[in-house]
PDB file of N, CA and C in Angstrom:
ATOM      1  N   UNK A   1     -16.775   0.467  18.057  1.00  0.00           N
ATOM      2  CA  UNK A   1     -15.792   0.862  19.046  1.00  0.00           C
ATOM      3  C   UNK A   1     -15.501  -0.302  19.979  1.00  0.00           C
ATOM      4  N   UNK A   2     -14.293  -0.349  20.717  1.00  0.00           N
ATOM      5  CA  UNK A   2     -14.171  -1.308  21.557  1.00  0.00           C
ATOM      6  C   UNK A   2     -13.655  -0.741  22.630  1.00  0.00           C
ATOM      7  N   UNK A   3     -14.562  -0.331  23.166  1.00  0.00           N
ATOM      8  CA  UNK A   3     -14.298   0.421  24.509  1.00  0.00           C
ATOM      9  C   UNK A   3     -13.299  -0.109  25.963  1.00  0.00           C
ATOM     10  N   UNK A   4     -12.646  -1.164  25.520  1.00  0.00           N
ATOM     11  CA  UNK A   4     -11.674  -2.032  26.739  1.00  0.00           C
ATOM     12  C   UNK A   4     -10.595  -2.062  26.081  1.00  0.00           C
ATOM     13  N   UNK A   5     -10.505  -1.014  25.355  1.00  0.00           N
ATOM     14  CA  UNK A   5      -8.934  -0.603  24.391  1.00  0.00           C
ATOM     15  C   UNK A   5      -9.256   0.913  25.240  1.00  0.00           C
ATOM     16  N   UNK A   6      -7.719   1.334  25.750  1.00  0.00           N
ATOM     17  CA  UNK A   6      -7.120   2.677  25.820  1.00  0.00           C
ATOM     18  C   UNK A   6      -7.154   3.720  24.698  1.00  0.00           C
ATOM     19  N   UNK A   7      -7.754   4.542  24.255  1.00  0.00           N
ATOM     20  CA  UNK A   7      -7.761   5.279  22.720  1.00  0.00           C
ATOM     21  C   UNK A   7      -6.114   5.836  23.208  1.00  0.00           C
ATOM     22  N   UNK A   8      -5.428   6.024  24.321  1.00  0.00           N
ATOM     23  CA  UNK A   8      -4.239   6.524  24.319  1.00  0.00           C
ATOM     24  C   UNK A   8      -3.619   5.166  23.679  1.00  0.00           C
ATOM     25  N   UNK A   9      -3.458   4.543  24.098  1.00  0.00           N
ATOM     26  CA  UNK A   9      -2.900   2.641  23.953  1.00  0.00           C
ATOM     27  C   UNK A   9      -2.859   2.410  22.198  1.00  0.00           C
ATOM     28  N   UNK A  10      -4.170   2.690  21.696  1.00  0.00           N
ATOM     29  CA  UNK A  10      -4.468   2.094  20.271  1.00  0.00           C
ATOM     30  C   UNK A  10      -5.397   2.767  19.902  1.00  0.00           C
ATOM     31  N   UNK A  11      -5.373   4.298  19.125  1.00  0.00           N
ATOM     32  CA  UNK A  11      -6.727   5.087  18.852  1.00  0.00           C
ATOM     33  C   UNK A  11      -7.480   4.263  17.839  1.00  0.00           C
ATOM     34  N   UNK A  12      -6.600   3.406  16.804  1.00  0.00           N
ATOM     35  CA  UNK A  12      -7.296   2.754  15.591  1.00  0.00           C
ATOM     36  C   UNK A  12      -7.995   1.456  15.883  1.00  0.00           C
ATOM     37  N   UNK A  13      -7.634   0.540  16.940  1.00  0.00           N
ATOM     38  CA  UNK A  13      -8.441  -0.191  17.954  1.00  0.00           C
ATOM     39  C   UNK A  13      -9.977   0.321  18.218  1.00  0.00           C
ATOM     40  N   UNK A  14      -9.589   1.388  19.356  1.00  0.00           N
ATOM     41  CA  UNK A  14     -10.817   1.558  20.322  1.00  0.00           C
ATOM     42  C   UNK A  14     -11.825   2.556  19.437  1.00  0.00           C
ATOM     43  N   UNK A  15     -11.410   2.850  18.194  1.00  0.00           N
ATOM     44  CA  UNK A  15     -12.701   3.168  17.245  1.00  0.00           C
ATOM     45  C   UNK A  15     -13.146   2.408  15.899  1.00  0.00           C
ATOM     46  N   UNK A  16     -11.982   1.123  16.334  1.00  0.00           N
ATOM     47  CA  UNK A  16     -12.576  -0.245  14.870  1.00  0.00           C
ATOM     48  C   UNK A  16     -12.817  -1.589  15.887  1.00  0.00           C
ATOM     49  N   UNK A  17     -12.172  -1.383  16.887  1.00  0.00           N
ATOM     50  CA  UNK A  17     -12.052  -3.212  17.101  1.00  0.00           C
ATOM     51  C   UNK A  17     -12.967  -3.471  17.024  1.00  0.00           C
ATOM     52  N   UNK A  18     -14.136  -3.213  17.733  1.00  0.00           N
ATOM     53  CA  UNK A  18     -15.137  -4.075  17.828  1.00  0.00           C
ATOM     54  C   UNK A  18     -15.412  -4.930  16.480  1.00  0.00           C
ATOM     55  N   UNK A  19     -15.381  -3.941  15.537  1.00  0.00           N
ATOM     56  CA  UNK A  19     -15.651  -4.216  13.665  1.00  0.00           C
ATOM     57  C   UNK A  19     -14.304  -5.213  13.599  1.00  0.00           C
ATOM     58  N   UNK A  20     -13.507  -4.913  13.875  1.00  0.00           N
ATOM     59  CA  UNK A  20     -12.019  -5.921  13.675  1.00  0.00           C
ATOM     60  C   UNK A  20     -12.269  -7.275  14.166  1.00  0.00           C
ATOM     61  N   UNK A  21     -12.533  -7.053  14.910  1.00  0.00           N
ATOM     62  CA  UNK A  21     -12.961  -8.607  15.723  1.00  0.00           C
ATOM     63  C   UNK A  21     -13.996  -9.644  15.263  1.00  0.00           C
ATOM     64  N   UNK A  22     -15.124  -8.852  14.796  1.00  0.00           N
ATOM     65  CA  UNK A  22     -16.153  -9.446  14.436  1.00  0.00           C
ATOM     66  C   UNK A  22     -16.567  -9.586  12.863  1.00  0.00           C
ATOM     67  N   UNK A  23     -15.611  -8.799  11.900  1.00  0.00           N
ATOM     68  CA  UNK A  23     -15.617  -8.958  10.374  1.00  0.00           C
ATOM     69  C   UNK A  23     -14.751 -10.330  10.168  1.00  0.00           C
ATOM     70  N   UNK A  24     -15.310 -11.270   9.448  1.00  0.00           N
ATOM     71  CA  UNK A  24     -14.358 -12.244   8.964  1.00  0.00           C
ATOM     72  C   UNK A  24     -14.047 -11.755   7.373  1.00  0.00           C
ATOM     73  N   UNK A  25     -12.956 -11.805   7.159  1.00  0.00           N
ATOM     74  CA  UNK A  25     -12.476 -11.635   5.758  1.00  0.00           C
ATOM     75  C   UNK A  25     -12.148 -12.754   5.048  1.00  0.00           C
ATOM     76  N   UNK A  26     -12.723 -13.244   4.687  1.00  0.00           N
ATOM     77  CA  UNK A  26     -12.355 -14.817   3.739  1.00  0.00           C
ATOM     78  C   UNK A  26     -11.872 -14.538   2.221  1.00  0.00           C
ATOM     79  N   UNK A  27     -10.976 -15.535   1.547  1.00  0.00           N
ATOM     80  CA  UNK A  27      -9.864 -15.389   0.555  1.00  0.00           C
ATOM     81  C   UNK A  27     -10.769 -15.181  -0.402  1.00  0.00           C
ATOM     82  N   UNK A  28     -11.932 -14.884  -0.469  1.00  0.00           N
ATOM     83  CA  UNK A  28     -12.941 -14.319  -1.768  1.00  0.00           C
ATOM     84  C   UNK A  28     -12.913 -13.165  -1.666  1.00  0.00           C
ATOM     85  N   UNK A  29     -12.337 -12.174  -0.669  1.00  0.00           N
ATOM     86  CA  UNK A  29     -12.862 -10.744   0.014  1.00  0.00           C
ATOM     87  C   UNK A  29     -11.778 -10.193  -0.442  1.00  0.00           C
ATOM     88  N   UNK A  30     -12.500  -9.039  -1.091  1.00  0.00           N
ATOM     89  CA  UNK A  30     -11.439  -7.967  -1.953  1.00  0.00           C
ATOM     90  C   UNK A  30     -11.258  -6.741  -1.828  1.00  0.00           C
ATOM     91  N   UNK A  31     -10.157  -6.453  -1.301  1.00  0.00           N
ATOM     92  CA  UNK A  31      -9.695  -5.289  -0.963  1.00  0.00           C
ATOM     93  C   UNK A  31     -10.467  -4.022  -1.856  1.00  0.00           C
ATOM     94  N   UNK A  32     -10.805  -3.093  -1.213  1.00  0.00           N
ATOM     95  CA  UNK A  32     -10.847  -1.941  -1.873  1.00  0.00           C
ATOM     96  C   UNK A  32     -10.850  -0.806  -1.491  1.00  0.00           C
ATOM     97  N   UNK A  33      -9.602   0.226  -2.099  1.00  0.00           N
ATOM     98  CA  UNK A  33      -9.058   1.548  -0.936  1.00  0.00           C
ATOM     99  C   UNK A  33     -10.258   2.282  -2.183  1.00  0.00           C
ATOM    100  N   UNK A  34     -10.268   3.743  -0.994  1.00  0.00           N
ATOM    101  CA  UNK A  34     -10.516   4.688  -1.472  1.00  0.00           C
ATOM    102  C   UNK A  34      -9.852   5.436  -2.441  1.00  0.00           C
ATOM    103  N   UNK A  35      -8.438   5.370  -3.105  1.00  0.00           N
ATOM    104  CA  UNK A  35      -8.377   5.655  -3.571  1.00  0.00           C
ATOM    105  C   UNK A  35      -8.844   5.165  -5.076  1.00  0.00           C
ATOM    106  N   UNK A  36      -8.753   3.930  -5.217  1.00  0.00           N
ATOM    107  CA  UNK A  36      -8.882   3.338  -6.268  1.00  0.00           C
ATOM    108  C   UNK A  36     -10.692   3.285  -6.426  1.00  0.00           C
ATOM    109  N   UNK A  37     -11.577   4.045  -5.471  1.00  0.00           N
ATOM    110  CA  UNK A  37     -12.680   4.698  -6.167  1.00  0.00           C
ATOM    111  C   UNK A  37     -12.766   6.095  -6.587  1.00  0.00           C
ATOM    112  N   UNK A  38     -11.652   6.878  -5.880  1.00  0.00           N
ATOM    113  CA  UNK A  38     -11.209   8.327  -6.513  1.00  0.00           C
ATOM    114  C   UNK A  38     -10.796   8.596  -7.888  1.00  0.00           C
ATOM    115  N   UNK A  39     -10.059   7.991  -7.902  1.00  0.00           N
ATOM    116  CA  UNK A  39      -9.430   7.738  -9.286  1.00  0.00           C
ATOM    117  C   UNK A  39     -10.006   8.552 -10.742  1.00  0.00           C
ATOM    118  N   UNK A  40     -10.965   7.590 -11.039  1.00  0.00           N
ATOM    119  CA  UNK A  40     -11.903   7.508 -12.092  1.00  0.00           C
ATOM    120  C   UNK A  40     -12.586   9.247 -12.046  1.00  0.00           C
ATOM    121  N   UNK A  41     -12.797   9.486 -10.828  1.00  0.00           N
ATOM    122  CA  UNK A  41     -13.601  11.390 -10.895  1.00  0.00           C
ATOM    123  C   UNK A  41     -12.412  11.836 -10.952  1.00  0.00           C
ATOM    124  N   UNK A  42     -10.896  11.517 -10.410  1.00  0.00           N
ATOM    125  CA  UNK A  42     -10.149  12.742 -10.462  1.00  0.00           C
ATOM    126  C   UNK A  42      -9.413  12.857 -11.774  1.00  0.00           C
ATOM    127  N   UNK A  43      -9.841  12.131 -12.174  1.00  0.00           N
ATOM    128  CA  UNK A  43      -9.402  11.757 -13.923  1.00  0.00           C
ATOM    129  C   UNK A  43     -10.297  12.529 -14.660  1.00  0.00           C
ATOM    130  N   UNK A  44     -11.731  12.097 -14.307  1.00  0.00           N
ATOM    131  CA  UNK A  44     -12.558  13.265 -15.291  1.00  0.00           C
ATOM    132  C   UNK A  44     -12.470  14.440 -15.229  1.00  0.00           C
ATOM    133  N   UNK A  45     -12.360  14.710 -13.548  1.00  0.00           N
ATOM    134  CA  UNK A  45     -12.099  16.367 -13.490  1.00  0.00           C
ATOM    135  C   UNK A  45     -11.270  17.224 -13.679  1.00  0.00           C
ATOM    136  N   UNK A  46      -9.543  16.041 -14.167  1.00  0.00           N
ATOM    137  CA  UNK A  46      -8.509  16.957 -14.681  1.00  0.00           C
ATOM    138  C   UNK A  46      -9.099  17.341 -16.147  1.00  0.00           C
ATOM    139  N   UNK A  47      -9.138  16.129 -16.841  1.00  0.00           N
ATOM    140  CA  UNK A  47      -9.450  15.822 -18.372  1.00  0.00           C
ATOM    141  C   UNK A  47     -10.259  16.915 -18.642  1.00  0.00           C
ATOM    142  N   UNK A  48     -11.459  17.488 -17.960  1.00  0.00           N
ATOM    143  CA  UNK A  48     -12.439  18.668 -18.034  1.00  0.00           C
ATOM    144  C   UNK A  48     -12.272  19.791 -17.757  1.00  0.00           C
ATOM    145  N   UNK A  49     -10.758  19.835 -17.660  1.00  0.00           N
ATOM    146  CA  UNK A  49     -10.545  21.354 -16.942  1.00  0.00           C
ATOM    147  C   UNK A  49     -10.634  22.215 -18.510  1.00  0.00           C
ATOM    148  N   UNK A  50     -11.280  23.510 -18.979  1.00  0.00           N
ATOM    149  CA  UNK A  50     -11.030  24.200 -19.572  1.00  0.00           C
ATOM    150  C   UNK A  50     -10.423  25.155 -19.477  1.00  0.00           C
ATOM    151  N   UNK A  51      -9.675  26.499 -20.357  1.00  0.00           N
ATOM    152  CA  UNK A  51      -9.167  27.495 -19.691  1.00  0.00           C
ATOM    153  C   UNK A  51     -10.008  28.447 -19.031  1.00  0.00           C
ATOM    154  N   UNK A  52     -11.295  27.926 -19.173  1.00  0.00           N
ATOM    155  CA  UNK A  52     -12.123  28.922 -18.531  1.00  0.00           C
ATOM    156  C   UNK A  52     -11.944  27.996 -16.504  1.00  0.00           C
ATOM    157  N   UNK A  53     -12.185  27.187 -16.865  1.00  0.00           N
ATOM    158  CA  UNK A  53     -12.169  26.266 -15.487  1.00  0.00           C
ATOM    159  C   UNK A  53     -10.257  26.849 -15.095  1.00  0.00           C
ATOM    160  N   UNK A  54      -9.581  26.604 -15.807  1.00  0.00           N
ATOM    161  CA  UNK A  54      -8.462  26.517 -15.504  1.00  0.00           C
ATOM    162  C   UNK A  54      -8.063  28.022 -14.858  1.00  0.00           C
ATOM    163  N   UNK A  55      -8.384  29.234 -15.141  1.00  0.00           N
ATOM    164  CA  UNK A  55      -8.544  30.952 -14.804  1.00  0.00           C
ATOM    165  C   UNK A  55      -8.951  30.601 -13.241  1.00  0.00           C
ATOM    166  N   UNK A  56     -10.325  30.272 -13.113  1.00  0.00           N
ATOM    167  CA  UNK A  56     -11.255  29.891 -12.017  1.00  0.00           C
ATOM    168  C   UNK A  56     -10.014  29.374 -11.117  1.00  0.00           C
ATOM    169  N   UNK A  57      -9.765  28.200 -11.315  1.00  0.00           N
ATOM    170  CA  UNK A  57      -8.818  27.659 -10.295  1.00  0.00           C
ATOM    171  C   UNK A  57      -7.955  28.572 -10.159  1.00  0.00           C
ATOM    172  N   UNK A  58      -6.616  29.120 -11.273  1.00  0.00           N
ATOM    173  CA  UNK A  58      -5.674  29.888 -10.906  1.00  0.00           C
ATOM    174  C   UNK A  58      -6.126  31.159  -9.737  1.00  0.00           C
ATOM    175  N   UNK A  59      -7.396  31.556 -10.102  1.00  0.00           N
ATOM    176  CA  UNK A  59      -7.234  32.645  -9.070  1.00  0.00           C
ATOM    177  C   UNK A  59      -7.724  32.311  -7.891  1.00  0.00           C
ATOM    178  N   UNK A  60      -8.386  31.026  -7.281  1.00  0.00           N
ATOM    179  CA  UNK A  60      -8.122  30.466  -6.163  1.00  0.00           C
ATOM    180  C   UNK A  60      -6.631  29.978  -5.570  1.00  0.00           C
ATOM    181  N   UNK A  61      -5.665  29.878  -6.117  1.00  0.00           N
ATOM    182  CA  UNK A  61      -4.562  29.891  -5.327  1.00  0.00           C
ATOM    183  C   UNK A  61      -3.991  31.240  -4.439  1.00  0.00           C
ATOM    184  N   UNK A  62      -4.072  32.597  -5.010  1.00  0.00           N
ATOM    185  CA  UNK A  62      -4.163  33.543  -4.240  1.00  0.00           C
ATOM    186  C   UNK A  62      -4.431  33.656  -2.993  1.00  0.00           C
ATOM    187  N   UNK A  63      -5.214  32.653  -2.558  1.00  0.00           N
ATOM    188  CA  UNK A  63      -5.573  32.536  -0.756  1.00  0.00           C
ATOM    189  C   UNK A  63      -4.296  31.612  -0.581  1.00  0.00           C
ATOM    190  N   UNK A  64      -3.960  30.868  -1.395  1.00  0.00           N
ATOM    191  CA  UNK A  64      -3.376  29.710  -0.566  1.00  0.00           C
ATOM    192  C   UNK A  64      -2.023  30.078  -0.169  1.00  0.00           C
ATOM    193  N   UNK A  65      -1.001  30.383   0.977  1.00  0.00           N
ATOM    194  CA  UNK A  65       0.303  30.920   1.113  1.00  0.00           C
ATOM    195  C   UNK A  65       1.003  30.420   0.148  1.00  0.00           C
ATOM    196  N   UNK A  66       1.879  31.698  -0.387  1.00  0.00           N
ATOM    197  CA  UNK A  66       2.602  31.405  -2.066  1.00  0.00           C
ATOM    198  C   UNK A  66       4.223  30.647  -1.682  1.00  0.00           C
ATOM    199  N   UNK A  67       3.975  30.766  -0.168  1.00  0.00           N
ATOM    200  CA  UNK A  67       5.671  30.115  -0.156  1.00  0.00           C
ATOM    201  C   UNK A  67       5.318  28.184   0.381  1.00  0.00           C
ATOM    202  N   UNK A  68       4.130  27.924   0.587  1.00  0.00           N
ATOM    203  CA  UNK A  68       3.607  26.732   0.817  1.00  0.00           C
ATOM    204  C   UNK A  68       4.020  26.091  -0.079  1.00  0.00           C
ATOM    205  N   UNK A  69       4.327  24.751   0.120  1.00  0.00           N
ATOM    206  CA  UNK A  69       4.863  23.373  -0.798  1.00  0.00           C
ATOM    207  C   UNK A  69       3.845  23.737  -1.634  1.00  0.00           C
ATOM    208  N   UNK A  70       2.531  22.826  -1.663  1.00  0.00           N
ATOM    209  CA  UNK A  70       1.757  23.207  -1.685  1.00  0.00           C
ATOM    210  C   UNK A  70       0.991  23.848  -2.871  1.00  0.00           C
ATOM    211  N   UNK A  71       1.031  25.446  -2.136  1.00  0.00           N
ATOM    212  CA  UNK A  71       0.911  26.253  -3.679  1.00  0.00           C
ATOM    213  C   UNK A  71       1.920  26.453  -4.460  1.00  0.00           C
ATOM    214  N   UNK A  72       3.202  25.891  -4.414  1.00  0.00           N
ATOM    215  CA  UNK A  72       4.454  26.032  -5.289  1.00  0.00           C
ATOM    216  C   UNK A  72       3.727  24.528  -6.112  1.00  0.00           C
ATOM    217  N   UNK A  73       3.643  23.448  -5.735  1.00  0.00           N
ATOM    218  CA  UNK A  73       3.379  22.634  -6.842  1.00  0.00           C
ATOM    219  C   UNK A  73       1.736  22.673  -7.126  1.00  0.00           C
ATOM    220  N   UNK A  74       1.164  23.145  -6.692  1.00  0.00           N
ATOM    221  CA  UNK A  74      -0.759  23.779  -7.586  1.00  0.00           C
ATOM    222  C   UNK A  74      -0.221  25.090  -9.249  1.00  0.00           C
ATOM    223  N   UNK A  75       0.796  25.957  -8.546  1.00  0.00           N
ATOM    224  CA  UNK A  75       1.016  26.708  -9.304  1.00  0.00           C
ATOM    225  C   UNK A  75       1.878  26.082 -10.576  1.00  0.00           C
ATOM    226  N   UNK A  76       2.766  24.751 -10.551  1.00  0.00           N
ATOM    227  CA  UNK A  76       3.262  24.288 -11.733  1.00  0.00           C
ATOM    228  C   UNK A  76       2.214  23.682 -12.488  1.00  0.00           C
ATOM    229  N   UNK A  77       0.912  23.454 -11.868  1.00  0.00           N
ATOM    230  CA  UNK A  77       0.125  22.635 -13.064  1.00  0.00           C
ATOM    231  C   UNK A  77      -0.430  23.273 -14.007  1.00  0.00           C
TER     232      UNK A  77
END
């Protein structure tokens, strides 16, 4: 945290700077999002869906509001 940042001013500051300030990133340093470690499980876990898995899910959309974006595109898959 860098507590001489306003969290009104810069919320992404006054709960990284301190880390911002003091990480050097040198041209060897390689990016890596979260998604691109998601990836790989959300791949297995479509690939594994059975119709038994696939039932399971369908009748968890029932909670989810049927006029929601949302559950309109859960319900096309």
């Amino acid at each position: 945290m860098d507590k001489s940042v306003k969290p009104g001013d810069n919320f992404y500051m006054y709960c990284n700077g301190t880390w911002w300030k003091n990480t050097a990133v040198g041209p060897t340093s390689h990016f890596v999002s979260r998604l691109s470690e998601m990836k790989p499980t959300f791949n297995e876990r479509v690939n594994s869906l059975t119709d038994a898995n696939y039932a399971i899910y369908k009748s968890h959309l029932k909670w989810a509001d049927p006029n929601s974006e949302a559950a309109a595109s859960a319900q096309k898959l």
